[in-house]
Protein backbone atom coordinates (compact mmCIF):
# COMPACT_ATOMS: atom_id res chain seq x y z
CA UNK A 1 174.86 102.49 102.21
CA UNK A 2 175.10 106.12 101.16
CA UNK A 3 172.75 107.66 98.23
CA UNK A 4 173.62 107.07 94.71
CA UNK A 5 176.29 104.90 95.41
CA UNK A 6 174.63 102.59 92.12
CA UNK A 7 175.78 105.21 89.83
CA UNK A 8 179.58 103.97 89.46
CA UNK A 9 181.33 101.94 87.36
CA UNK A 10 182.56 99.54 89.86
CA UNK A 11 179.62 97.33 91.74
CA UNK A 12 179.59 95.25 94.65
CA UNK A 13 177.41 93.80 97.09
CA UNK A 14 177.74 94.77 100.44
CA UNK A 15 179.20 91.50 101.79
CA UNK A 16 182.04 92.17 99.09
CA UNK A 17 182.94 95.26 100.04
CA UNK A 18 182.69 93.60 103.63
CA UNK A 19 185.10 90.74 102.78
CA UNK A 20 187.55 93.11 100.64
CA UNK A 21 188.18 96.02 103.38
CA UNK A 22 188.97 95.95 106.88
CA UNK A 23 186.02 97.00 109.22
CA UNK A 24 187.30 100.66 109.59
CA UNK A 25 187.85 100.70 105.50
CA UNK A 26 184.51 99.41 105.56
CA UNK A 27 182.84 102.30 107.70
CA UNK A 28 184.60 104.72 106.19
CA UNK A 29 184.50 104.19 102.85
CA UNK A 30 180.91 102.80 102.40
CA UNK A 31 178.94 104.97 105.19
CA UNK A 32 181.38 107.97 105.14
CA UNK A 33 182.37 107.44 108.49
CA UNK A 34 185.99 109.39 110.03
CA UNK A 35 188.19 108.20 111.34
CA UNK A 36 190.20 109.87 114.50
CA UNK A 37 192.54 113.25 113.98
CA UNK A 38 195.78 111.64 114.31
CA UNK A 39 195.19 108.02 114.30
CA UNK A 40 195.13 107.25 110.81
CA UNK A 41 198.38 105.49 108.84
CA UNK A 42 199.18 108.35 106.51
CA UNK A 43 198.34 111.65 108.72
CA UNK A 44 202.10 111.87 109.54
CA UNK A 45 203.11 109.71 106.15
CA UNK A 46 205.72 111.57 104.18
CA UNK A 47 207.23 109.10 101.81
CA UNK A 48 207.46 109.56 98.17
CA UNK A 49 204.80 107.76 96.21
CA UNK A 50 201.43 107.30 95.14
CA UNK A 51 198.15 106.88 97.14
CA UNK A 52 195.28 104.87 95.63
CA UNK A 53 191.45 103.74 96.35
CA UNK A 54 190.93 101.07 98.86
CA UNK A 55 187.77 100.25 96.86
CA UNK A 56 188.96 99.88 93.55
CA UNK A 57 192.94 100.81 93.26
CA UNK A 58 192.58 104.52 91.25
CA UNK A 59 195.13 106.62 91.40
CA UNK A 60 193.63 109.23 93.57
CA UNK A 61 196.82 111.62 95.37
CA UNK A 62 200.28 111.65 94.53
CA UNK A 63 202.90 112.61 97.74
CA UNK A 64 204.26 115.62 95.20
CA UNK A 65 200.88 117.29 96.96
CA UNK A 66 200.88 116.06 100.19
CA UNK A 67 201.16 118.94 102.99
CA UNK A 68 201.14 119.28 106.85
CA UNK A 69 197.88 121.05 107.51
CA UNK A 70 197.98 120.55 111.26
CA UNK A 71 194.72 119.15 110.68
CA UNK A 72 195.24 115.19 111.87
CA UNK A 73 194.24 113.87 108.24
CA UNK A 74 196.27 113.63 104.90
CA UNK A 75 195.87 116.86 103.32
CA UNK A 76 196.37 117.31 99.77
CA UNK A 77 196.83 120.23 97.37
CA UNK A 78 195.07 118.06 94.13
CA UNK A 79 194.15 114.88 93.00
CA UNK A 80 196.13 112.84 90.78
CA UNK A 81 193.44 113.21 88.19
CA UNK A 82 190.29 115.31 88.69
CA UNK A 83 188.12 113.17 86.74
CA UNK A 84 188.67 110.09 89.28
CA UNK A 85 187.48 112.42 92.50
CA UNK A 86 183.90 113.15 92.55
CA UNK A 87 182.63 116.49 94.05
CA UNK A 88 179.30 115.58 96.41
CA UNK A 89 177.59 118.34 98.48
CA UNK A 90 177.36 117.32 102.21
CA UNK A 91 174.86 118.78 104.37
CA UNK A 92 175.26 116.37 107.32
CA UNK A 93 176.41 117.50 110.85
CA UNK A 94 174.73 120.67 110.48
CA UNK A 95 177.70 122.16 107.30
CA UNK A 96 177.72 122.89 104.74
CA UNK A 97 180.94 120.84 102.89
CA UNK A 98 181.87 119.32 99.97
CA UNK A 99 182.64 115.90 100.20
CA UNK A 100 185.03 113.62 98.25
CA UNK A 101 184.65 110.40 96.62
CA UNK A 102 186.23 107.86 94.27
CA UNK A 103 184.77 107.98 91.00
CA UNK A 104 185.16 104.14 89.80
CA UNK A 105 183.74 102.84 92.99
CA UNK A 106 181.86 105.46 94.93
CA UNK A 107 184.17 105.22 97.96
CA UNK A 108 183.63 108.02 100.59
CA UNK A 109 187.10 109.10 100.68
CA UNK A 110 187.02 112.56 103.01
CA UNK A 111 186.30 116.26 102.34
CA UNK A 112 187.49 119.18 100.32
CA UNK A 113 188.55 122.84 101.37
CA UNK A 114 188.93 126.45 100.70
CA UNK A 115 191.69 126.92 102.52
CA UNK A 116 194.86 125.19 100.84
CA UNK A 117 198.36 125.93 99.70
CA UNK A 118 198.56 128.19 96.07
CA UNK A 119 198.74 127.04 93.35
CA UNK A 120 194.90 125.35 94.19
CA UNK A 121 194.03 127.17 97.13
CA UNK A 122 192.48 123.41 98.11
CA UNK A 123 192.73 121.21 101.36
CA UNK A 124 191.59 117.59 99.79
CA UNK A 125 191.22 116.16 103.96
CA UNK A 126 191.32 112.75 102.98
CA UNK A 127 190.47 109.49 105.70
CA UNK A 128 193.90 107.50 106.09
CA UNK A 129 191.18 104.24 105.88
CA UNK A 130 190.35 104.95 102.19
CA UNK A 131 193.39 104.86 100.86
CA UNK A 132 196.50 102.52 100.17
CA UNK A 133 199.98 103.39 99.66
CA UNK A 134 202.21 102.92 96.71
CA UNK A 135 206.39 103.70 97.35
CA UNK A 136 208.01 104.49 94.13
């Protein structure tokens, strides 16, 4: 389990959150494991709608900010709602990063960027695995 994850609002044992996702959801999401450039559902995903928390359901991206990075992930301008994506500094793998997590649940949802489309400047590289897709 990563650190602090007992500081959110939604709790769950590990053999919940092992029943509730599938096992890549699981590694991802709970240990902060990637997933493959290019192999996830929603690198190449360009429908309109809303993209939510496998943990817990938040609203986390809306497609309005969705954008082709080239990068093999879906890349985001924003969140949805700021206060629902959590701001964690990673110094694993030898970087220096910031990464990205779900607020209500603590899911490890990908990384954040300098290097994004104006108005936000921002590249939110988010794992296919955390998230689940809403059509409008």
């Amino acid at each position: 389990m990563m650190r602090g994850m007992s500081n959110y609002p939604i709790q769950k044992t590990d053999a919940e959150w092992r029943e509730q996702l599938e096992p890549l959801e699981y590694e991802v999401t709970r240990h902060a494991a990637t997933e493959r450039a290019f192999t996830g559902r929603y690198w190449d995903h360009w429908h309109s709608g809303d993209y939510h928390c496998v943990g817990c359901g938040a609203l986390l991206f809306q497609s309005e900010t969705k954008f082709d990075a080239g990068c093999g992930w879906p890349s985001y301008s924003e969140a949805a709602d700021a206060e629902l994506v959590e701001r964690v500094r990673d110094l694993s793998h030898g970087m220096v990063r910031v990464e990205v997590r779900c607020k209500r649940c603590g899911s490890h949802l990908g990384h954040v960027f300098p290097d994004g489309p104006e108005p936000t400047g921002e590249r939110f590289c988010i794992n296919s695995a955390a998230l689940h897709f809403a059509p409008r």
